[in-house]
C-alpha atoms as a PDB file:
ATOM      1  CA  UNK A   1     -49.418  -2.672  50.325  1.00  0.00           C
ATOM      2  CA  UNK A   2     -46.069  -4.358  49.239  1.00  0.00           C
ATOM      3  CA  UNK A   3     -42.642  -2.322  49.919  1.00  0.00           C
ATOM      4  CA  UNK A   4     -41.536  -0.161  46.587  1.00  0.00           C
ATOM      5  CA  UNK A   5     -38.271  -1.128  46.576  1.00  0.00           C
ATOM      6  CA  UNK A   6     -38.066  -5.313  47.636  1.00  0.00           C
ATOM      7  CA  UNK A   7     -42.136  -6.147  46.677  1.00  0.00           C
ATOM      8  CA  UNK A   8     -42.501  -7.869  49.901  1.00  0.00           C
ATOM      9  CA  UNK A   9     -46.025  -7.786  51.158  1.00  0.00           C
ATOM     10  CA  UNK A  10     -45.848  -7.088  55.316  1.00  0.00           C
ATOM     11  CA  UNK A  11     -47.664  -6.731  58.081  1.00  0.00           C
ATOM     12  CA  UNK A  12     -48.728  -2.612  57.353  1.00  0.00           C
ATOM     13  CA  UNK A  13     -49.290  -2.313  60.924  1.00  0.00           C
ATOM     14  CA  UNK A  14     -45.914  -2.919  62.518  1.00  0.00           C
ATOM     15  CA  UNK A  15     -43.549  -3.541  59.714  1.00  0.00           C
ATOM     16  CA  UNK A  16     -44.008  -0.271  57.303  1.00  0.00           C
ATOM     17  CA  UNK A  17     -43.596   2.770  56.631  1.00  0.00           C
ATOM     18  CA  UNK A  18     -46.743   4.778  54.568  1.00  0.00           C
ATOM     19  CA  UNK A  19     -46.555   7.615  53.002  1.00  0.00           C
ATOM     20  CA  UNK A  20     -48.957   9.674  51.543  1.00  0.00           C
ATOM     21  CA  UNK A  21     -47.592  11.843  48.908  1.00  0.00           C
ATOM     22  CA  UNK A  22     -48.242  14.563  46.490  1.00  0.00           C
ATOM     23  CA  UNK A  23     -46.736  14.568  43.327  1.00  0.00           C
ATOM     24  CA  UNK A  24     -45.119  18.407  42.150  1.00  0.00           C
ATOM     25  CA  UNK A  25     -43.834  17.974  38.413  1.00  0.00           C
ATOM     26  CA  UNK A  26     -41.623  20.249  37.432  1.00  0.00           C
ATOM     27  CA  UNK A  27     -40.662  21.062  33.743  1.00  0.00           C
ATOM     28  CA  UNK A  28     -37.719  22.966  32.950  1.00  0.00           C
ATOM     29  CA  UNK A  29     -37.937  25.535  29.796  1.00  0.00           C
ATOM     30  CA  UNK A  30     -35.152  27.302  28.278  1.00  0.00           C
ATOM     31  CA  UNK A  31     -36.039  30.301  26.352  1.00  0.00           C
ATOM     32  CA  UNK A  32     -33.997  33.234  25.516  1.00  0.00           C
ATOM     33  CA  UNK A  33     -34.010  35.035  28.443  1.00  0.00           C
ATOM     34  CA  UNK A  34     -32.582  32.102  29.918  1.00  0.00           C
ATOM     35  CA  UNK A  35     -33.964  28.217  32.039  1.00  0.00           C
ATOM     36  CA  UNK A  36     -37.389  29.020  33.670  1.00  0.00           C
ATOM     37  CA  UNK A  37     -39.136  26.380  35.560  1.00  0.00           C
ATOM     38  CA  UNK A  38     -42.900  25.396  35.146  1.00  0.00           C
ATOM     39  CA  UNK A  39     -44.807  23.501  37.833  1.00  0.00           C
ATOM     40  CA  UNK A  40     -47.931  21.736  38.966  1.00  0.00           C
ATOM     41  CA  UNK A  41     -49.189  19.517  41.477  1.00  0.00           C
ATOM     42  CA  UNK A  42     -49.933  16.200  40.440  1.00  0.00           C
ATOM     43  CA  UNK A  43     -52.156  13.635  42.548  1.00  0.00           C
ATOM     44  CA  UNK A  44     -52.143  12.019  45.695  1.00  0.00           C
ATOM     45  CA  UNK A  45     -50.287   8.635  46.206  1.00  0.00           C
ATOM     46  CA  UNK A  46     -49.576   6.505  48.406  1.00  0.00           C
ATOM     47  CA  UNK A  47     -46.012   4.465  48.841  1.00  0.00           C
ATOM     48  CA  UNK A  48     -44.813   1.956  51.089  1.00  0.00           C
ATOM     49  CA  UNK A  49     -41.572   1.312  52.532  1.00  0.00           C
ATOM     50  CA  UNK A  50     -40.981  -2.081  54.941  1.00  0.00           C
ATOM     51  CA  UNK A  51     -38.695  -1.944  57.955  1.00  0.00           C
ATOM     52  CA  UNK A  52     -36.060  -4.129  56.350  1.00  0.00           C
ATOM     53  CA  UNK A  53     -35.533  -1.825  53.623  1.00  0.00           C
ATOM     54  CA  UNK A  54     -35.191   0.897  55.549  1.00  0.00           C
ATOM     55  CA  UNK A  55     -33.269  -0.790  58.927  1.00  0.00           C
ATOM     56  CA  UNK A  56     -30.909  -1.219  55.481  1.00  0.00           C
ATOM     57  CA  UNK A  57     -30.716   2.682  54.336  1.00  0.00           C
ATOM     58  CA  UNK A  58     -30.382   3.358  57.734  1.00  0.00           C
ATOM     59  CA  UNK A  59     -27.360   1.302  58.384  1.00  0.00           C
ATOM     60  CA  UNK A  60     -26.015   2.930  55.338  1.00  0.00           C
ATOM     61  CA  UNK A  61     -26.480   6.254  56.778  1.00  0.00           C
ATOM     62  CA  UNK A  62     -24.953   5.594  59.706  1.00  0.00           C
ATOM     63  CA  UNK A  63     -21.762   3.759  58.314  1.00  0.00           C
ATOM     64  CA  UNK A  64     -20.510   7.242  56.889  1.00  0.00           C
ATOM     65  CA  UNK A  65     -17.142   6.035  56.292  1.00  0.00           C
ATOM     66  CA  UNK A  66     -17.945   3.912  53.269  1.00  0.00           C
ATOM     67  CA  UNK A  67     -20.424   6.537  51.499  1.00  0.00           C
ATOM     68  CA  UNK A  68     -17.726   9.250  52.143  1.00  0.00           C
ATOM     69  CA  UNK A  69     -14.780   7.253  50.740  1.00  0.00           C
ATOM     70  CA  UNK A  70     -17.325   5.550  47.670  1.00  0.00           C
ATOM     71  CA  UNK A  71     -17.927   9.432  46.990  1.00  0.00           C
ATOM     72  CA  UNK A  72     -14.235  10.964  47.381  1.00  0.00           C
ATOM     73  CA  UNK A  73     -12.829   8.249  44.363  1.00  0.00           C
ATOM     74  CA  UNK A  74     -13.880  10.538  41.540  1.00  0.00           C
ATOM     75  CA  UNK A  75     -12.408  13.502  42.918  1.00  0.00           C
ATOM     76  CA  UNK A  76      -9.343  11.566  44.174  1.00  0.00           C
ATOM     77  CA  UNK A  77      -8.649  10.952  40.415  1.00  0.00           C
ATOM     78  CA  UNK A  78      -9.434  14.268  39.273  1.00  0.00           C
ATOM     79  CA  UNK A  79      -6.819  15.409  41.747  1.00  0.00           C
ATOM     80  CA  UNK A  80      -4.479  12.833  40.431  1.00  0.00           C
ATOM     81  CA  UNK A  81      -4.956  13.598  36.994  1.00  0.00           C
ATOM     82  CA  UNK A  82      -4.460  17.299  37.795  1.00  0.00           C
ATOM     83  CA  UNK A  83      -1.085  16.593  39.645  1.00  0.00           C
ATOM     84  CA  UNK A  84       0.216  14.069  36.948  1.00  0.00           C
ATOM     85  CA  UNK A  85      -1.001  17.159  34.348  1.00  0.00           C
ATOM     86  CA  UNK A  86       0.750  19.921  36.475  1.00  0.00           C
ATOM     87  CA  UNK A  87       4.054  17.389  36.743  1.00  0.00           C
ATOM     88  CA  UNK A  88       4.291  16.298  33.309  1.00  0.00           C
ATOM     89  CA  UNK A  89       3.304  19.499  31.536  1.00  0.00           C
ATOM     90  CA  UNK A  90       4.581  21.785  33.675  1.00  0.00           C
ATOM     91  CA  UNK A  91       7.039  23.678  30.592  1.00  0.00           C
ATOM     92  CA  UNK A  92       4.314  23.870  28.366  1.00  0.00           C
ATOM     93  CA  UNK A  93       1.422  26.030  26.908  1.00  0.00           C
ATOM     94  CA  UNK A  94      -0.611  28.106  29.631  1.00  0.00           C
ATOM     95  CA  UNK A  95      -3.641  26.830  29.009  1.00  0.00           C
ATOM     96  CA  UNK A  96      -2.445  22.999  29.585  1.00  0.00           C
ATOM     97  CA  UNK A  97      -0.721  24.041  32.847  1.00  0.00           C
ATOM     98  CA  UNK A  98      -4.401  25.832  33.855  1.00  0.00           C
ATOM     99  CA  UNK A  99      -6.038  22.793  33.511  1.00  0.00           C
ATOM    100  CA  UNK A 100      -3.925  20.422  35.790  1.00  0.00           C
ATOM    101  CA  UNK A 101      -3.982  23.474  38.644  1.00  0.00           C
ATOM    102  CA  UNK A 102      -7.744  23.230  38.133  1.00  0.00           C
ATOM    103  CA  UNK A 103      -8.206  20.129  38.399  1.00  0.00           C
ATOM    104  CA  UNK A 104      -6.149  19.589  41.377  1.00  0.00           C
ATOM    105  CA  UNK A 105      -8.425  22.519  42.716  1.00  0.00           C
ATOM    106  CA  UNK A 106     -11.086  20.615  41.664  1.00  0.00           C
ATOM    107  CA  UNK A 107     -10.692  17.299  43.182  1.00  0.00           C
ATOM    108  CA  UNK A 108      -9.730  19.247  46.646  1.00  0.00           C
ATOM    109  CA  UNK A 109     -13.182  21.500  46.721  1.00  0.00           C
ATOM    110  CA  UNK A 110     -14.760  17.901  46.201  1.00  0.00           C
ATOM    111  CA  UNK A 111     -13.436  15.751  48.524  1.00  0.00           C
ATOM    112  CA  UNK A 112     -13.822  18.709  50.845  1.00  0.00           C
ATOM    113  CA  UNK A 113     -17.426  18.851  50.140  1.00  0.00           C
ATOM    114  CA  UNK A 114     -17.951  14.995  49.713  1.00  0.00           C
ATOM    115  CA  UNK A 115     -16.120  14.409  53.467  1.00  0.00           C
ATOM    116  CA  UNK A 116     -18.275  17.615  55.150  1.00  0.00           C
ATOM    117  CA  UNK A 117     -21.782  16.627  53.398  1.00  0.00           C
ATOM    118  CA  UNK A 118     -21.659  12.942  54.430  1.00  0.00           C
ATOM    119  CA  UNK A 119     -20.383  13.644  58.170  1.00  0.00           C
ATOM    120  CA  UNK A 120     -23.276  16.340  58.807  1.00  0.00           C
ATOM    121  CA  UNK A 121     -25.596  13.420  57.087  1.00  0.00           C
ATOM    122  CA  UNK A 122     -24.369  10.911  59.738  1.00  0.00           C
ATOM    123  CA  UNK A 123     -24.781  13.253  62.600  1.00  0.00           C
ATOM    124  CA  UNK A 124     -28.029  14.394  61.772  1.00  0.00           C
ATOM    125  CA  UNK A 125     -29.510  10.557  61.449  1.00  0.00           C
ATOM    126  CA  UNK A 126     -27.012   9.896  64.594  1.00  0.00           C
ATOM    127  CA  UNK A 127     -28.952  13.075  66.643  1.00  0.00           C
ATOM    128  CA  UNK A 128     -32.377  11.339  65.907  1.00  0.00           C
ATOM    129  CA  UNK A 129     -34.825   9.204  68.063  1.00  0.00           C
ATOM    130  CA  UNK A 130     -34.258   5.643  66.376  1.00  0.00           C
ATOM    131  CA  UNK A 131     -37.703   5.467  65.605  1.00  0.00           C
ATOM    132  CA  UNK A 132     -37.636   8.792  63.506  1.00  0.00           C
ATOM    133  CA  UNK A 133     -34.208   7.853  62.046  1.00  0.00           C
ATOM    134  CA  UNK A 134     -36.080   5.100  61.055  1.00  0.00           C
ATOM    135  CA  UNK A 135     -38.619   6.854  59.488  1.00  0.00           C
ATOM    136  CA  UNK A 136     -36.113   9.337  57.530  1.00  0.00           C
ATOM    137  CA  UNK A 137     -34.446   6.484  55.993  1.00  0.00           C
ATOM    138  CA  UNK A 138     -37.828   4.903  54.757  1.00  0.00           C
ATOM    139  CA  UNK A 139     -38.313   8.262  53.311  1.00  0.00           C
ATOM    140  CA  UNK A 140     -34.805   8.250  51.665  1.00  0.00           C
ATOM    141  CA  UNK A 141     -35.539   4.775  50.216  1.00  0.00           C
ATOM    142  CA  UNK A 142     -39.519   6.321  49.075  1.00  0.00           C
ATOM    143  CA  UNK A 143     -37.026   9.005  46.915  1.00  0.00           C
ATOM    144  CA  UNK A 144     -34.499   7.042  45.557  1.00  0.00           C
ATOM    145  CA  UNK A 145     -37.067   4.163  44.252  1.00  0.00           C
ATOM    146  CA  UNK A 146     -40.463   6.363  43.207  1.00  0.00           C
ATOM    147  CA  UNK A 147     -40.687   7.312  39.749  1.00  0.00           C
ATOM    148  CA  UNK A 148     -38.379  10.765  38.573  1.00  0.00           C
ATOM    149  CA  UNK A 149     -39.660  11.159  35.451  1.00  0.00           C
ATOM    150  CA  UNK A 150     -43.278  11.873  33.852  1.00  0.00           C
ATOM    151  CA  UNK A 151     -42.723  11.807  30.340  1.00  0.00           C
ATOM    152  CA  UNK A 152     -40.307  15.494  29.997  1.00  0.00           C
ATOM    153  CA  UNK A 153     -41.343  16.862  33.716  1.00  0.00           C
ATOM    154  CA  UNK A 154     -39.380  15.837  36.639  1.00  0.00           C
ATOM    155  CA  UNK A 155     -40.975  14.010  39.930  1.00  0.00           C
ATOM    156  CA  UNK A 156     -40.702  15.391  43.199  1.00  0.00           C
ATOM    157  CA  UNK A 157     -43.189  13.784  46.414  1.00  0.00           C
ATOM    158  CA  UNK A 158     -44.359  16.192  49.187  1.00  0.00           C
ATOM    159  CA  UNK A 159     -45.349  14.162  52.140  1.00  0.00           C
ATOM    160  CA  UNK A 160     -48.746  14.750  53.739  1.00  0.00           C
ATOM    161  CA  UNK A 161     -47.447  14.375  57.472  1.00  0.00           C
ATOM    162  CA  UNK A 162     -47.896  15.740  60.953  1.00  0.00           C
ATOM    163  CA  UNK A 163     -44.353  18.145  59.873  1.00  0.00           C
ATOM    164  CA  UNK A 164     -45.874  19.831  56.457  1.00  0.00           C
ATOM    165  CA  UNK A 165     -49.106  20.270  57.701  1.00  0.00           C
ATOM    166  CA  UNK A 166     -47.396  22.351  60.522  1.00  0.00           C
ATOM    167  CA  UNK A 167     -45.765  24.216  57.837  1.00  0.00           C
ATOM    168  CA  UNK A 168     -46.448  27.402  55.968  1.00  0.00           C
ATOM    169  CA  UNK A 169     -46.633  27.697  52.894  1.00  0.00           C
ATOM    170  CA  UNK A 170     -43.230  30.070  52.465  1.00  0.00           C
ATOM    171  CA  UNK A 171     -41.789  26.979  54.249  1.00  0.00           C
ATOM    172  CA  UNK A 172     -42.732  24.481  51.911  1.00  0.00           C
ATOM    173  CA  UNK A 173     -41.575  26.632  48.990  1.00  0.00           C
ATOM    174  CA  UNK A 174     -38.338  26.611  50.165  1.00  0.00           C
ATOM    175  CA  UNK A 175     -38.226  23.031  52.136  1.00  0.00           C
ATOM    176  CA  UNK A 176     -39.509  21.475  48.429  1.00  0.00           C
ATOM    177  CA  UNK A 177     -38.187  23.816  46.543  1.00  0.00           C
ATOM    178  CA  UNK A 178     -41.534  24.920  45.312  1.00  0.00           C
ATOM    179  CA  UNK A 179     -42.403  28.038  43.141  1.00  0.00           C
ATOM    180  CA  UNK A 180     -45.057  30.759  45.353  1.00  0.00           C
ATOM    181  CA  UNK A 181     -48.390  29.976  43.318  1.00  0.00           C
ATOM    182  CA  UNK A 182     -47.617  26.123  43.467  1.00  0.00           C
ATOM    183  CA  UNK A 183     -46.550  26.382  47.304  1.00  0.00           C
ATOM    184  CA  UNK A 184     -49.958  28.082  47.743  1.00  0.00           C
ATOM    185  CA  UNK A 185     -51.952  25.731  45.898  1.00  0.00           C
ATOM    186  CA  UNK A 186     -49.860  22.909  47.864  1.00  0.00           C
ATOM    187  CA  UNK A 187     -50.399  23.941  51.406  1.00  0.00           C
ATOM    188  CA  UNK A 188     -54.308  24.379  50.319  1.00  0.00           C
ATOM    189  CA  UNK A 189     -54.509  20.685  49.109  1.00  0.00           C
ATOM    190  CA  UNK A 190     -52.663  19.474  52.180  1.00  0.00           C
ATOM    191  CA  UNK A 191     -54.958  21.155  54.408  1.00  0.00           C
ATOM    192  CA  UNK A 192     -57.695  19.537  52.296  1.00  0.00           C
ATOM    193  CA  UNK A 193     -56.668  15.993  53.039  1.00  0.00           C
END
């Protein structure tokens, strides 16, 4: 099986990373009461990552610093933009003066968030055996190159692993983000296989 995201064909004993997946598309319908969400399971599939591409994610998630300061330059021009606003406009109408306080509120709650979300994503790759760290950045790269989309339903992958099939079903509805019937029906399939 070649590697989803550079097509290289490997050794699939020592070089990559399978997964065996099931597929949960979710469609989201807006109605008048408001956005409900329909899902069903899709089929089994089967992905693979090789150890290059994911020695590569892995590097990435380790080197925090750039993905934290690549993610903080939006909000570091919101902010700007909401100082320049506040500066500039500062004797005119209310509503133009609200808008450069919020967006200086704005670009702080993000970098805040950007900064704390990408150190607690370093740590938790840093706390891990390498071989599993491995293993969580072949998964990353599985999610970031496998299909999203099936025509208007969103893609989602459940891996069919030693972890989910210790799992109960409540957990998989909330690790997955799964609604109770299609958690149910999950958990049975994965038993199945």
């Amino acid at each position: 099986m070649s590697c989803m995201k550079c097509q290289k064909q490997e050794n699939p004993r020592e070089n990559t990373y399978d997964f065996h997946v099931l597929e949960v598309q979710t469609l989201h319908v807006r109605d008048l009461s408001g956005e409900k969400r329909v899902q069903a399971l899709g089929r089994f599939q089967n992905f693979s990552v090789c150890r290059t591409c994911a020695e590569e994610q892995l590097k990435k998630n380790l080197s925090v610093g750039r993905t934290i300061v690549k993610g903080c330059v939006p909000f570091s021009l919101i902010l700007l933009a909401g100082i320049l606003i506040s500066i500039l406009f500062r004797t005119a109408a209310m509503p133009i003066r609200f808008l450069g306080v919020a967006a200086v509120v704005c670009g702080i709650f993000g970098i805040y968030d950007t900064v704390k979300n990408g150190a607690a994503h370093g740590r938790a790759f840093r706390a891990m055996s390498s071989e599993e760290a491995l293993e969580e950045a072949a998964w990353e790269v599985l999610q970031a190159q496998a299909p999203k989309k099936s025509e208007d339903s969103d893609l989602t992958y459940i891996p069919v692993n030693k972890k989910t099939l210790s799992m109960k079903n409540g957990d998989l509805m909330i690790c997955y983000d799964l609604l109770p019937e299609i958690a149910v029906k999950a958990y049975d399939l994965i038993r199945e296989v």
